[in-house]
Protein backbone atom coordinates (compact mmCIF):
# COMPACT_ATOMS: atom_id res chain seq x y z
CA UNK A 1 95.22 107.93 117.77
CA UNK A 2 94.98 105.19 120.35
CA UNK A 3 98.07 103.64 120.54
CA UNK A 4 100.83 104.02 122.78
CA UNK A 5 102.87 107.45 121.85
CA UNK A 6 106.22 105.80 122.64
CA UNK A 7 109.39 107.04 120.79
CA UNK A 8 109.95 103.89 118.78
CA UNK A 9 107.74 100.87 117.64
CA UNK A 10 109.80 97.74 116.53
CA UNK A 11 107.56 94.88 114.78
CA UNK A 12 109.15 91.34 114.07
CA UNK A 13 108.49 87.86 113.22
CA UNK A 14 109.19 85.08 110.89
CA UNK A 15 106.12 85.86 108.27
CA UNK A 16 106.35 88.68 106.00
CA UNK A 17 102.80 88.96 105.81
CA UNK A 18 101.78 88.70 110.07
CA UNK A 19 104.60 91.59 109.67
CA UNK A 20 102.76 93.57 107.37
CA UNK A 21 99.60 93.19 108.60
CA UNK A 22 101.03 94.29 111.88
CA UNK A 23 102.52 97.15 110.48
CA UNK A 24 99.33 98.07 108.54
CA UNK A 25 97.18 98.04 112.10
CA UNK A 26 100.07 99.90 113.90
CA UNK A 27 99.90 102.48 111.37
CA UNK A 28 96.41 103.30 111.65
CA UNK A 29 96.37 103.46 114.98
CA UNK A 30 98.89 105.57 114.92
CA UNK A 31 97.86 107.77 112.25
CA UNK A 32 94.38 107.14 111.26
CA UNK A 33 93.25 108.45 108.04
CA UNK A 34 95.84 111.42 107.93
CA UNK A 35 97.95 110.59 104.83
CA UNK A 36 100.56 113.90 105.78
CA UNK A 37 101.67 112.05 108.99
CA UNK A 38 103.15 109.04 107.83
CA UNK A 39 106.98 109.23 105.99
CA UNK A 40 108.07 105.89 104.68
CA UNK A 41 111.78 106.16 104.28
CA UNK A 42 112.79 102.64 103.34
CA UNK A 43 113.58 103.47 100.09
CA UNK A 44 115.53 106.65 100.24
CA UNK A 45 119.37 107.15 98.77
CA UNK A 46 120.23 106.32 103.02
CA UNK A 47 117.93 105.24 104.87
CA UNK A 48 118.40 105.52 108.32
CA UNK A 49 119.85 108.94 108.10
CA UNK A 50 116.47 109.67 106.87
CA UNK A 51 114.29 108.43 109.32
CA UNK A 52 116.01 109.97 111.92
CA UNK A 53 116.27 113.35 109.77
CA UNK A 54 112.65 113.14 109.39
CA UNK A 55 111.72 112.17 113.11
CA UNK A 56 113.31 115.05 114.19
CA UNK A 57 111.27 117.29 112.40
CA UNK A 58 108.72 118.91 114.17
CA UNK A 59 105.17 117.68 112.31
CA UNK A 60 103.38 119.22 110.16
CA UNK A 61 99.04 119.07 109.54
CA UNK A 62 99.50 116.50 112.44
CA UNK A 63 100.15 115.80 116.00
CA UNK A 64 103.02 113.75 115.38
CA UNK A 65 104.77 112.56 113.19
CA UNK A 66 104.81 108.75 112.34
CA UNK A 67 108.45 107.35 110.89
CA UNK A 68 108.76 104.21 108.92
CA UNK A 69 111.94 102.02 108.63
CA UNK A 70 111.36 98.75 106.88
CA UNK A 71 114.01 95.14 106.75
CA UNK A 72 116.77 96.63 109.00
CA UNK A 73 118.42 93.69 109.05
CA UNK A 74 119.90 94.73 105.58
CA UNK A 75 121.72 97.71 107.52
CA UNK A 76 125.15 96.91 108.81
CA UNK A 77 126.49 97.69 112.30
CA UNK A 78 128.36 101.14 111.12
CA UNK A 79 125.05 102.31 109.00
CA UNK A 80 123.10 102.06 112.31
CA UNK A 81 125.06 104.68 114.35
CA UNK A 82 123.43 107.87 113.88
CA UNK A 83 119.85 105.57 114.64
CA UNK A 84 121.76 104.58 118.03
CA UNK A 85 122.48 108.00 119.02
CA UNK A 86 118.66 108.85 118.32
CA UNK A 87 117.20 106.61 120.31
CA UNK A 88 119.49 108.08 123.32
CA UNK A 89 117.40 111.18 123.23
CA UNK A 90 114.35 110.39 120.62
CA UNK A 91 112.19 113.26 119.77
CA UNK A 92 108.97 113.61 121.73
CA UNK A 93 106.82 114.22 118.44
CA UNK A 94 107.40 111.30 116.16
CA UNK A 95 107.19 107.72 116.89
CA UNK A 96 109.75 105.31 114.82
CA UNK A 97 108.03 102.22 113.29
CA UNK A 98 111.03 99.83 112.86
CA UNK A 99 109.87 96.71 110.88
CA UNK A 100 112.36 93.29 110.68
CA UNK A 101 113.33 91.98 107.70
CA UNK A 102 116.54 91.59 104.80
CA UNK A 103 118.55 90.11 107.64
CA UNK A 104 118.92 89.21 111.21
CA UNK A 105 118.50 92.57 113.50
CA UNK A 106 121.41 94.10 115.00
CA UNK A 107 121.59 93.06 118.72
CA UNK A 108 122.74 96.50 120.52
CA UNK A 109 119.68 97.99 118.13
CA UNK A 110 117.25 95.71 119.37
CA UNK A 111 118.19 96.52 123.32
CA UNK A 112 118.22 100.28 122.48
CA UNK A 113 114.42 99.76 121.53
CA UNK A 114 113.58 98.10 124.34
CA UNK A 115 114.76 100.93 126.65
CA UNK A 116 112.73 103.90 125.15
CA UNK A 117 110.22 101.33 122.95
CA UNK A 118 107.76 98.75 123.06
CA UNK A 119 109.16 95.53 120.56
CA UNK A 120 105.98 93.65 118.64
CA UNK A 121 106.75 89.90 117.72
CA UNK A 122 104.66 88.08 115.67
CA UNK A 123 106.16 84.70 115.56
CA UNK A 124 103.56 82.14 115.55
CA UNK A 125 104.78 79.15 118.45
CA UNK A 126 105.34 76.21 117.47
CA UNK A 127 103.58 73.03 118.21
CA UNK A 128 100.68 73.36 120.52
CA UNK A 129 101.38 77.08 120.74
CA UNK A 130 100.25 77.36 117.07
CA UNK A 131 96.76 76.32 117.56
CA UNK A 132 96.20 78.35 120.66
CA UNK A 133 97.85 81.30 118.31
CA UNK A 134 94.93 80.68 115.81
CA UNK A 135 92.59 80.78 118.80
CA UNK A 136 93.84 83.89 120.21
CA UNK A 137 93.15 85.73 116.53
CA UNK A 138 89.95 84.38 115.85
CA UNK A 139 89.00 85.22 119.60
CA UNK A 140 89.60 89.05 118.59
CA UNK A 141 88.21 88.52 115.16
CA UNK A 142 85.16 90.45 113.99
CA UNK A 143 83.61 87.27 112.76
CA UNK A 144 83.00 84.38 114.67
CA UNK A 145 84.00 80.96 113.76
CA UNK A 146 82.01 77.82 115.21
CA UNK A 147 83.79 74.96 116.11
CA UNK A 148 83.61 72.74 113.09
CA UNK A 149 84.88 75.66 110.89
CA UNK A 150 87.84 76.47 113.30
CA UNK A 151 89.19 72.80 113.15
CA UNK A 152 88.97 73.32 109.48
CA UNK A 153 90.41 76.25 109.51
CA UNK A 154 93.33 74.54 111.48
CA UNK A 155 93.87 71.80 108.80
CA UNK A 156 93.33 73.67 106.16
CA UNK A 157 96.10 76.23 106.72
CA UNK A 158 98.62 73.85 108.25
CA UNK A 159 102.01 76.07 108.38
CA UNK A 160 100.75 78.88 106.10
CA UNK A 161 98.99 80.87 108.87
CA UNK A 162 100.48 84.05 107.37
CA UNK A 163 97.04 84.04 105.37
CA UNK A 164 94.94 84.31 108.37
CA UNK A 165 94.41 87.76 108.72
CA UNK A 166 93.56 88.24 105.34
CA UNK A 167 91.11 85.18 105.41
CA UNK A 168 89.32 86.81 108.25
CA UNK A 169 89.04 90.01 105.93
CA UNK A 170 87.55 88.40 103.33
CA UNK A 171 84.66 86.64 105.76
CA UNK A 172 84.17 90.27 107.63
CA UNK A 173 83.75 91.74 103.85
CA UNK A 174 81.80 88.87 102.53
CA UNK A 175 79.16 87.80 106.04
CA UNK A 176 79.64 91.06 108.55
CA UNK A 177 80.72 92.08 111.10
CA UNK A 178 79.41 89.50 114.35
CA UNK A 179 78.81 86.66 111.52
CA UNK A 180 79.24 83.53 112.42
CA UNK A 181 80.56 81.16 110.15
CA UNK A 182 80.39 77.55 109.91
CA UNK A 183 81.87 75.68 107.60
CA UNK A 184 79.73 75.85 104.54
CA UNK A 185 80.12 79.18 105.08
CA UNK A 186 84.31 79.28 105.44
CA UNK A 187 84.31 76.59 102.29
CA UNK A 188 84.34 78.73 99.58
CA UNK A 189 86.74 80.97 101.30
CA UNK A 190 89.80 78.30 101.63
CA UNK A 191 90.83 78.20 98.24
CA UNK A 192 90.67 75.34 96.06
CA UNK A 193 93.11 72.59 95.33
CA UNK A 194 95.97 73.18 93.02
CA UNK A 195 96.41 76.66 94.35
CA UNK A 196 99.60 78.63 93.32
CA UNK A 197 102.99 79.26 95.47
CA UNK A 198 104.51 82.73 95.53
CA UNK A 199 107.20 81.72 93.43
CA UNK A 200 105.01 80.42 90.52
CA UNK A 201 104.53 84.14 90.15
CA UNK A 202 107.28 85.34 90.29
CA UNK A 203 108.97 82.51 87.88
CA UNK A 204 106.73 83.68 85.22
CA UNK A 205 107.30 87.39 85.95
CA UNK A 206 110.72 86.86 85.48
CA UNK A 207 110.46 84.93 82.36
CA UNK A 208 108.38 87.86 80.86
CA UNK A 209 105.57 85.78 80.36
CA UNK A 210 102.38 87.97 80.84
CA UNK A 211 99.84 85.72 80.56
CA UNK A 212 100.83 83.25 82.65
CA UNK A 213 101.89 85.56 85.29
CA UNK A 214 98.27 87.04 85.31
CA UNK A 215 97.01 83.42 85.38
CA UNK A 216 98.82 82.82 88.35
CA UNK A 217 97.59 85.89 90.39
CA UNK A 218 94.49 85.15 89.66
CA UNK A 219 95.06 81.35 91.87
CA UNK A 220 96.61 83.46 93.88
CA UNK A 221 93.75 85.82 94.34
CA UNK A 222 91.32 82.89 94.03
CA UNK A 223 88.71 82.80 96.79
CA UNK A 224 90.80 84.71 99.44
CA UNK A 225 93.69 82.46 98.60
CA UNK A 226 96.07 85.37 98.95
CA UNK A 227 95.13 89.49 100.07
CA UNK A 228 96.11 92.09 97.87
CA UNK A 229 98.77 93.71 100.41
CA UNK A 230 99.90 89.90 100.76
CA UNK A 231 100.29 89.58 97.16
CA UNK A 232 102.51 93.17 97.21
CA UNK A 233 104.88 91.63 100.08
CA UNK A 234 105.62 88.86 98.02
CA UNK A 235 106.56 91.04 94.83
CA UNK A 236 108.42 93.81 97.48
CA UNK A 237 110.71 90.89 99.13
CA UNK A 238 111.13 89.08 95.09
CA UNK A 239 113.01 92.62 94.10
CA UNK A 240 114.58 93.84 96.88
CA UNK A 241 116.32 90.54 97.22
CA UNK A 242 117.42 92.01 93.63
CA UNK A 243 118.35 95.56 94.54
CA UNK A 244 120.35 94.10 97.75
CA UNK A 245 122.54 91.83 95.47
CA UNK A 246 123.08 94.58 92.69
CA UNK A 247 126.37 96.33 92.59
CA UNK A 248 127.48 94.15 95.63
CA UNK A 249 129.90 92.77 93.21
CA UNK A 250 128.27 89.10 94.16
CA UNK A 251 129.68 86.44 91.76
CA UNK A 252 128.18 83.27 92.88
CA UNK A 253 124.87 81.58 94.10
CA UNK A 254 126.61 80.92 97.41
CA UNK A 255 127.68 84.30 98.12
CA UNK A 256 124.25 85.61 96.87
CA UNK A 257 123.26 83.34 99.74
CA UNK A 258 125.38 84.82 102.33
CA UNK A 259 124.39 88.25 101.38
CA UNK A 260 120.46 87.63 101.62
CA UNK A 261 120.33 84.94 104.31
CA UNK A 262 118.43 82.33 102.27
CA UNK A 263 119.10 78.99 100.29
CA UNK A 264 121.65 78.52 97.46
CA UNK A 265 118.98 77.80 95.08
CA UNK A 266 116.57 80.83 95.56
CA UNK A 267 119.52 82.89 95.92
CA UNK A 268 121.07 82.17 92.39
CA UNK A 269 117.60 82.60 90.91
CA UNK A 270 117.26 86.32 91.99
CA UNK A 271 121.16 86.90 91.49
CA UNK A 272 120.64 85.75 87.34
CA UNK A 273 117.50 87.98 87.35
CA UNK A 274 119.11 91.09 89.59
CA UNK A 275 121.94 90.72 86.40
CA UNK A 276 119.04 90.51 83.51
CA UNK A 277 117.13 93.60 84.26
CA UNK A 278 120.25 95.70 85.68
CA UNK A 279 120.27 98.84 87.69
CA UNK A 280 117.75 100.39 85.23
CA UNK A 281 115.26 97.55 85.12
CA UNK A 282 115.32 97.68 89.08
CA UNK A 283 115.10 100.45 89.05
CA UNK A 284 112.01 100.96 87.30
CA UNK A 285 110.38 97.29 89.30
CA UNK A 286 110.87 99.78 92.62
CA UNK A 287 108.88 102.76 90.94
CA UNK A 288 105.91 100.35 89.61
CA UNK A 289 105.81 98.63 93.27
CA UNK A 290 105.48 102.02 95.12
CA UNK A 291 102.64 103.64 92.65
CA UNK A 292 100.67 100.03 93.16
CA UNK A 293 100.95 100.28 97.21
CA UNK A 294 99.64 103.80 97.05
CA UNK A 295 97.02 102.67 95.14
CA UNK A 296 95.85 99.63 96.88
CA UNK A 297 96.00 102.27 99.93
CA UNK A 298 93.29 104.56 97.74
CA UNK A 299 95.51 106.34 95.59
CA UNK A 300 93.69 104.87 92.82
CA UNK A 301 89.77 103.89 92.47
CA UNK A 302 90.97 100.94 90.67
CA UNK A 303 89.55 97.54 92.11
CA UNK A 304 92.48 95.88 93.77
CA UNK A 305 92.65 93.00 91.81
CA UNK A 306 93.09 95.30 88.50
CA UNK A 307 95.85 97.54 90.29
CA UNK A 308 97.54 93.67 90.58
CA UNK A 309 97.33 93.00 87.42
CA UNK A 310 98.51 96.29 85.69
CA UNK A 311 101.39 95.87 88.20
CA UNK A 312 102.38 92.41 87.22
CA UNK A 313 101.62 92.64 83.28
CA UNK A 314 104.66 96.29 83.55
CA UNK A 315 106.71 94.13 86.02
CA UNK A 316 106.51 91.19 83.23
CA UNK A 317 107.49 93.49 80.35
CA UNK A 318 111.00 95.13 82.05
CA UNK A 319 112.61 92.17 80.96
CA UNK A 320 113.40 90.34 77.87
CA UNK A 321 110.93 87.92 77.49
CA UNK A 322 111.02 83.92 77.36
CA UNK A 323 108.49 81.71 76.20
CA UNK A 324 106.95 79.52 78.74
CA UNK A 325 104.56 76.18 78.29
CA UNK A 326 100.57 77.10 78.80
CA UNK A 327 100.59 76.07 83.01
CA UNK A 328 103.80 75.99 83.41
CA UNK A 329 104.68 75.59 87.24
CA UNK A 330 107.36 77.20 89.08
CA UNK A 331 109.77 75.46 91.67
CA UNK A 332 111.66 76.69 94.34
């Protein structure tokens, strides 16, 4: 366990998947390989009553106990209280991950953090900043990228640098660790033209069309186009977008809008589909998301790419389907 034992860990930014993989590295530092002293309670009946139920518990097989609280921004000001008072007198055996997301973070929550905490942000800068961002990660990489390939690597990726980290798994997995990699090398890696957006997915999960939603994980996939654990974000943020707007008594794309902080257009897509598969079907897309992330963690022997597509073949099926044209593409 090498990193800091401080009460509370808070991890933001502006891309899901720099989130998650800083999550993913916090974790194991924090924890290791002991599955007994991680609790995830982002998905219990209340939340934050739960995390701070379960980080004052004394651990147990461990020698601490490691909380996990993900998109607070979905909790409102009055739901955050009893996580206020903890963090007045936080437990000295349990560190609180808190992880941004499903709204913009509650100020007084964010200072609290910073008093007993230490606050991650992964925002990539903008302009100039960006490229001496991507230097910065491939600097601590555990490949090593020569010049040509970096510039590349720079164009290639433009504003999607979210898929850096998992690029840079893919070379380590593929080359070795202390590789370097020019840019025959990186090629192959980059993905090829006519690669898939997350919501191509998505579209044809929702339409129920199997086939073309395993078509479209597999561009997805393609090359190192997209991790696994990226791959799960994606499908995690496309339902609870769902789950936040059902029984909310939403009526309209613009309030679905309000409620989730996004655009009118996405918005009314996941408000028809939050109505379409109900409480029930939600329900059940929850339940088939958490048994894939244990498994992609080593729950399951299962190659990743097969946990994926069992995942998105049950996820395609809780709804009615709809035919869809062979290649049919998605827009946002």
């Amino acid at each position: 366990m090498t990193a800091p034992a401080v009460p509370v860990q808070f991890i933001k930014g502006d891309d899901a998947s720099l989130v998650l993989d800083a999550v993913s590295k916090l974790l194991g530092e924090l924890a290791g390989d002991d599955p007994f002293a991680v609790e995830d309670t982002s998905e219990a009946e209340e939340p934050v009553a739960a995390a701070v139920d379960a980080a004052r518990t004394p651990p147990f097989l461990a020698d601490r106990r490691v909380v996990v609280l993900r998109d607070i921004g979905r909790f409102r000001a009055d739901e955050l209280v009893p996580l206020l008072a903890y963090l007045e007198d936080p437990s000295t055996t349990a560190v609180l991950v808190l992880v941004a997301g499903g709204g913009q973070t509650n100020a007084k929550l964010t200072a609290a953090v910073r008093k007993v905490g230490h606050v991650t942000d992964v925002t990539v800068p903008a302009g100039k900043g960006r490229g001496t961002w991507i230097l910065d990660q491939l600097h601590d990489a555990r490949v090593k990228l020569e010049r040509a390939a970096i510039d590349q690597l720079n164009d290639h990726l433009g504003e999607d640098v979210g898929r850096l980290p998992g690029l840079l798994a893919m070379l380590t997995a593929a080359y070795g660790e202390g590789a370097k990699i020019g840019v025959d090398d990186l090629e192959p890696f980059l993905g090829q033209a006519g690669g898939v957006a997350p919501w191509d997915l998505t579209d044809a999960i929702d339409a129920g069309s199997t086939e073309l939603a395993i078509s479209q994980l597999h561009r997805m996939l393609a090359a190192g186009e997209r991790h696994p654990l990226v791959v799960m974000a994606t499908l995690h943020r496309h339902y609870a977008s769902m789950l936040r707007l059902d029984g909310s008594g939403v009526t309209n794309e613009n309030e679905a809008a309000e409620v989730l902080g996004i655009k009118p257009y996405p918005a009314k897509k996941a408000l028809t589909q939050s109505r379409k598969l109900g409480s029930a079907g939600l329900k059940r897309a929850i339940e088939l998301l958490a048994g894939a992330d244990l498994d992609l963690r080593g729950a399951n022997a299962w190659p990743d790419e097969l946990v994926l597509e069992v995942l998105v073949a049950r996820l395609s099926r809780i709804a009615p389907r709809s035919p869809a044209r062979p290649g049919a593409r998605g827009r946002r």
